[in-house]
C-alpha atoms as a PDB file:
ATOM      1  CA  UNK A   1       0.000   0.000   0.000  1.00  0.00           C
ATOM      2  CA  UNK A   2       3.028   2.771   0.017  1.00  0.00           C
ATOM      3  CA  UNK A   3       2.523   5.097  -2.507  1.00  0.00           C
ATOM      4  CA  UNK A   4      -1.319   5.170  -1.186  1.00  0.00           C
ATOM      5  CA  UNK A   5      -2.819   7.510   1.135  1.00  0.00           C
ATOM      6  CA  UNK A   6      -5.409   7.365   3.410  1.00  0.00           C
ATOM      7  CA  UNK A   7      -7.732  10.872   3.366  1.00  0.00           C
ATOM      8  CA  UNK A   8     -11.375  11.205   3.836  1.00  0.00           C
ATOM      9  CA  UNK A   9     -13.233  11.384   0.845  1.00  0.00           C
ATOM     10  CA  UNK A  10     -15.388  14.043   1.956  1.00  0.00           C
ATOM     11  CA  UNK A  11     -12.190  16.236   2.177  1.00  0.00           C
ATOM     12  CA  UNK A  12     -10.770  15.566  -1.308  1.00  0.00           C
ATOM     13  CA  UNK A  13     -14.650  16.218  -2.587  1.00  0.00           C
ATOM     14  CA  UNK A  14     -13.915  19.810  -0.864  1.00  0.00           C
ATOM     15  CA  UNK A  15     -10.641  20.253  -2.271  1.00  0.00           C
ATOM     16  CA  UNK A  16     -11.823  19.484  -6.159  1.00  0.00           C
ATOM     17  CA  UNK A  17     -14.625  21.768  -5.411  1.00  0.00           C
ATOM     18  CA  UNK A  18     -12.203  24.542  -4.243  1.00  0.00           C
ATOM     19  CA  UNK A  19     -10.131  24.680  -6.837  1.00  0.00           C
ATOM     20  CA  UNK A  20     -12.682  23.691  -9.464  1.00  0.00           C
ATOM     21  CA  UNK A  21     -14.819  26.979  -8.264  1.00  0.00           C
ATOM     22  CA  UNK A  22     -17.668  25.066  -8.310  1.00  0.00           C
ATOM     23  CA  UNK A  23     -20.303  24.844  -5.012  1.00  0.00           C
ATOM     24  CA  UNK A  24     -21.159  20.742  -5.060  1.00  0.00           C
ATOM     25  CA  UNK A  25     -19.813  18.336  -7.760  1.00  0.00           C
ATOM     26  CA  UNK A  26     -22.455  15.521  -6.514  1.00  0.00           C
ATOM     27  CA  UNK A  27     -24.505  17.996  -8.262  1.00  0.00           C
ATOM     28  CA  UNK A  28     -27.028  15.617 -10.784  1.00  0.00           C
ATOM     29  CA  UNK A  29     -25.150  17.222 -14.120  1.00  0.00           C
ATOM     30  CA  UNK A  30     -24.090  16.804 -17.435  1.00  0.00           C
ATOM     31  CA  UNK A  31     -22.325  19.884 -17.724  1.00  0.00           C
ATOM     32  CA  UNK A  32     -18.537  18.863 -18.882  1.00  0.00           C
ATOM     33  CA  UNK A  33     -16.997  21.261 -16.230  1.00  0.00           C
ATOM     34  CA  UNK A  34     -18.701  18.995 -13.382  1.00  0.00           C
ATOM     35  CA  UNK A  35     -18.355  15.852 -15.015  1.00  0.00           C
ATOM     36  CA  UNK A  36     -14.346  16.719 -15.263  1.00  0.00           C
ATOM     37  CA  UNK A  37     -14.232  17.698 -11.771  1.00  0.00           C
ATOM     38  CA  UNK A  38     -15.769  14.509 -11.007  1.00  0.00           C
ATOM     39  CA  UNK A  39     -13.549  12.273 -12.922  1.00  0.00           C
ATOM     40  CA  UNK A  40     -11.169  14.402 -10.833  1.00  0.00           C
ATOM     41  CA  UNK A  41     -12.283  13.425  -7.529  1.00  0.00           C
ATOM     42  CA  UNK A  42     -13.066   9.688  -8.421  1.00  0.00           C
ATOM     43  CA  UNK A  43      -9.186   9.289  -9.787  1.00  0.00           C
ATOM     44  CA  UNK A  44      -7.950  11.230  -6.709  1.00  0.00           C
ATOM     45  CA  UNK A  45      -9.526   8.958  -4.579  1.00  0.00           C
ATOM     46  CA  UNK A  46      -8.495   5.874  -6.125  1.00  0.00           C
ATOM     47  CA  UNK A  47      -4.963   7.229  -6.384  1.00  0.00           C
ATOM     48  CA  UNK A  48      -4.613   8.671  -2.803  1.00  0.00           C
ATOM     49  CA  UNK A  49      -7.194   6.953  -0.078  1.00  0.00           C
ATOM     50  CA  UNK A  50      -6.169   3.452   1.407  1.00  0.00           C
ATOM     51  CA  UNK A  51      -9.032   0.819   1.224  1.00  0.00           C
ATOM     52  CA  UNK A  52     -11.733   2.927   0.185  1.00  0.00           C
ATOM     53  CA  UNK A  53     -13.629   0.795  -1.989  1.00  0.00           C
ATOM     54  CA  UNK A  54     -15.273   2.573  -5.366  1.00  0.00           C
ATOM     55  CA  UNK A  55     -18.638   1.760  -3.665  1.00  0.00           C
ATOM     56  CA  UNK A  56     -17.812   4.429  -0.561  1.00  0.00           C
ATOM     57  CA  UNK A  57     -16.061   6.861  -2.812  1.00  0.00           C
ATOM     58  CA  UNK A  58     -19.713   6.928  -5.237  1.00  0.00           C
ATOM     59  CA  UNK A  59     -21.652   7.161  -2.111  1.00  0.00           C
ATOM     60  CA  UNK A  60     -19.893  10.552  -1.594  1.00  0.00           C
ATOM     61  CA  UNK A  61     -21.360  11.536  -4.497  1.00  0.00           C
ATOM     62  CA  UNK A  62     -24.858   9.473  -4.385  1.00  0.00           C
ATOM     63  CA  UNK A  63     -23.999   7.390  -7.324  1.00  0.00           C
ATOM     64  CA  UNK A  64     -23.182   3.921  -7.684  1.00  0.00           C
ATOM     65  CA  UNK A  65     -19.547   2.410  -7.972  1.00  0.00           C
ATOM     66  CA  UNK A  66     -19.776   1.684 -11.930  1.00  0.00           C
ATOM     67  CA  UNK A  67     -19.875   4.959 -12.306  1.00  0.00           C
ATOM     68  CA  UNK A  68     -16.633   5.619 -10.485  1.00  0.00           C
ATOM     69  CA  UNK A  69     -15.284   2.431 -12.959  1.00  0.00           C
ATOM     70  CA  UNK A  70     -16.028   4.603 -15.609  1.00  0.00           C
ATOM     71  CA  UNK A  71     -15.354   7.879 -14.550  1.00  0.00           C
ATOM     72  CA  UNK A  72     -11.283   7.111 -13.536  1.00  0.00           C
ATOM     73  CA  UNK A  73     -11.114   5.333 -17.096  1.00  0.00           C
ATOM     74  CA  UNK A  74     -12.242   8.744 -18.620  1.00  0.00           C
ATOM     75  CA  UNK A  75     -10.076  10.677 -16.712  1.00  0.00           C
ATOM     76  CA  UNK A  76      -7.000   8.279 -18.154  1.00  0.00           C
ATOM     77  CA  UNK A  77      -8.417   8.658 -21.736  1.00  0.00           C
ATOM     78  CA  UNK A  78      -8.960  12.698 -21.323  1.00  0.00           C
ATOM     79  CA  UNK A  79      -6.207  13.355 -18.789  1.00  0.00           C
ATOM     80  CA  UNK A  80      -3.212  15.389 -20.923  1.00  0.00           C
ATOM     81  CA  UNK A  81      -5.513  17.411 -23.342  1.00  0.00           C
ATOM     82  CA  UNK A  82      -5.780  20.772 -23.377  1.00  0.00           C
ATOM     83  CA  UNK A  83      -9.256  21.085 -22.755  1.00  0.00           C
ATOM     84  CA  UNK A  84      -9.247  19.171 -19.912  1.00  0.00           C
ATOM     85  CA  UNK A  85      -8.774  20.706 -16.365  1.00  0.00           C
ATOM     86  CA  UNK A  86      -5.275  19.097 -15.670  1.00  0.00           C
ATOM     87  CA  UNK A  87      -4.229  22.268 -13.960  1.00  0.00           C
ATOM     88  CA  UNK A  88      -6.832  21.786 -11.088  1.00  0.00           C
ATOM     89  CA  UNK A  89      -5.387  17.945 -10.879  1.00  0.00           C
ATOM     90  CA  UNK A  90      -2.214  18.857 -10.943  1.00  0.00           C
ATOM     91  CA  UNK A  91      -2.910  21.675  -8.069  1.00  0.00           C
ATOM     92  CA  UNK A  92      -5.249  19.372  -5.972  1.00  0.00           C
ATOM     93  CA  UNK A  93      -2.892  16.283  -6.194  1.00  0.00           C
ATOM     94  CA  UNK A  94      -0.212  19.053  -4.404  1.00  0.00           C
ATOM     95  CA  UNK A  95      -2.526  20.120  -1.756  1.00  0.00           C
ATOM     96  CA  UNK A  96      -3.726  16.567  -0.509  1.00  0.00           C
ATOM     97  CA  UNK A  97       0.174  15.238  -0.958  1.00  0.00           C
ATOM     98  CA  UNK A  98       1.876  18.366   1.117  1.00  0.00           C
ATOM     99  CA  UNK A  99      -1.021  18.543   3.805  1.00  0.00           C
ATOM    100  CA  UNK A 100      -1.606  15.269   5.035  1.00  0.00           C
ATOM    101  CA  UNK A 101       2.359  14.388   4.570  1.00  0.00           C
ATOM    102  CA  UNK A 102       3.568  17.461   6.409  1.00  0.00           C
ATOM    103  CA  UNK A 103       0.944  17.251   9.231  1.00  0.00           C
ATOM    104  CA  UNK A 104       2.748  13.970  10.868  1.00  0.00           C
ATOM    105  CA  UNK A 105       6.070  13.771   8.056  1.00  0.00           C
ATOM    106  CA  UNK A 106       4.536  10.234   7.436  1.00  0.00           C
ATOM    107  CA  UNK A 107       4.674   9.131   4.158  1.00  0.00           C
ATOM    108  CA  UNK A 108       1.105   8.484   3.999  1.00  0.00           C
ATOM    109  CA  UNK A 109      -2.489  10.109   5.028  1.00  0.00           C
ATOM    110  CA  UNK A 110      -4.575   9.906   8.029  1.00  0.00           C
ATOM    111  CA  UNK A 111      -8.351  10.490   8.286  1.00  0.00           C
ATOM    112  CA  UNK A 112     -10.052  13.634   9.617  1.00  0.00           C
ATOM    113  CA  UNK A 113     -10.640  12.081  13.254  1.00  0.00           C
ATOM    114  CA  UNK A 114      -6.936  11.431  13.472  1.00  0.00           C
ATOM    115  CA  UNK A 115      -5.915  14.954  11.958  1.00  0.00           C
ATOM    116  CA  UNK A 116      -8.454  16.566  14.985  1.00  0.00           C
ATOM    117  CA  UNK A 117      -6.790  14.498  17.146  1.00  0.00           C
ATOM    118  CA  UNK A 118      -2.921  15.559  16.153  1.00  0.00           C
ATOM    119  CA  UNK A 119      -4.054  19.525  16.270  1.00  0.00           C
ATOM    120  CA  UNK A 120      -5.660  18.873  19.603  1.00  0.00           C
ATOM    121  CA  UNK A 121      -2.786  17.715  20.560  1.00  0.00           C
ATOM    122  CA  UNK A 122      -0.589  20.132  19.740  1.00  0.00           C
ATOM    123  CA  UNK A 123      -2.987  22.794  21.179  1.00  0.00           C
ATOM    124  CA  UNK A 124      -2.464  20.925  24.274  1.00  0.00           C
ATOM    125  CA  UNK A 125       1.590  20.701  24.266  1.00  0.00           C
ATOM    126  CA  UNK A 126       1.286  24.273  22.983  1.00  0.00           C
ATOM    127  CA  UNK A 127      -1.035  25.511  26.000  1.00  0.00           C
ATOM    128  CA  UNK A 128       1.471  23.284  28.241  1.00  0.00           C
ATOM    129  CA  UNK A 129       4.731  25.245  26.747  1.00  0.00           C
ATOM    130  CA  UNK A 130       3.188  28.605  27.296  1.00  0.00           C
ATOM    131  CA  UNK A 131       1.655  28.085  30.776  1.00  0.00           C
ATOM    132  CA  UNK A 132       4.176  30.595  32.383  1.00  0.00           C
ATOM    133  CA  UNK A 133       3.522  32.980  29.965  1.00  0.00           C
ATOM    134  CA  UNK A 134      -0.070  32.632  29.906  1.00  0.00           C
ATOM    135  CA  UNK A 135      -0.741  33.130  33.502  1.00  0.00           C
ATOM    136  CA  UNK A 136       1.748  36.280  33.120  1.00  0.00           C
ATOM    137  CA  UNK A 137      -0.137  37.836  30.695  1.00  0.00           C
ATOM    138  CA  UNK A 138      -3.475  37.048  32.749  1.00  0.00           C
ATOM    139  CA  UNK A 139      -2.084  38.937  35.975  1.00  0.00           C
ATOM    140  CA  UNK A 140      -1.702  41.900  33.544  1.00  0.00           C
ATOM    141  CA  UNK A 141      -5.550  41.373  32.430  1.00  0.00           C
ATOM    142  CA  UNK A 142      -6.199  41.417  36.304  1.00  0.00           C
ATOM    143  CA  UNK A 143      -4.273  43.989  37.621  1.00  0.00           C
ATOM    144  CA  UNK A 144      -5.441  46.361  34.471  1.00  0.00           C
ATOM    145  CA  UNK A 145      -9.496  45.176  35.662  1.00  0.00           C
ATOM    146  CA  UNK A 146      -8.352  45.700  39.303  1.00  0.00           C
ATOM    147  CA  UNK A 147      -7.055  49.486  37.952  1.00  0.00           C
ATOM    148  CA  UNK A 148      -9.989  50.207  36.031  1.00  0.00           C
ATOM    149  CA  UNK A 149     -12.391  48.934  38.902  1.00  0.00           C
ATOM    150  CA  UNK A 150     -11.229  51.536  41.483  1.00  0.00           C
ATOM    151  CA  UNK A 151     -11.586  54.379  39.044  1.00  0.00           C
END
């Protein structure tokens, strides 16, 4: 599985909608911008989440896994032309690659419980590092209160 990453397929669906400028691409369309963008997300997927069956990456999108079949074999036949959106790819394939690797240096992704979980964490260490300095800062707050109060 190295190579793979595991993401949430919600959050790639956000990411090809963010750089595709386009509100929802589970949208029920025939438009070749959306259908682009969603041979985009299906070949993201398959490319960059661990286990994630075709069936859970359609149900992202309400549709059923033959369509995801067919939608990564379009992207492979289109992918390279000029009137395809290979830009966006190119620019959403960099954004899942340098978030999820740089959050943990790991060479592969983590779900969006796990990410919560690591910036919690942090917070934590963070708040822990910067206790002294904290409570500092919060005798200021008080004695400027304790000032303004006797005025």
């Amino acid at each position: 599985m190295k190579g793979k990453y595991n993401a949430d397929c919600f959050y790639v669906k956000q990411i090809v909608e963010e750089y595709g400028n386009v509100g929802d691409i589970s949208v029920k369309s025939r438009k070749r911008e959306l259908a682009y963008l969603r041979y985009l997300y299906f070949k993201l997927c398959q490319k960059y989440l661990v286990d994630v069956p075709g069936v859970d990456i359609a149900a992202t999108l309400d549709l059923d896994h033959s369509t995801v079949i067919h939608g990564v074999k379009q992207f492979d036949l289109h992918y390279g032309q000029k009137y395809f959106p290979n830009e966006i790819y190119n620019k959403c394939k960099y954004h899942i690659i340098t978030v999820y690797t740089d959050l943990n240096k790991k060479d592969y992704f983590i779900n969006l419980y796990e990410i919560e979980k690591y910036y919690r964490i942090k917070h934590i260490n963070l708040v822990n590092q910067n206790h002294k300095v904290i409570n500092k800062m919060q005798e200021k707050i008080n004695l400027l209160n304790n000032k303004l109060n006797e005025k």
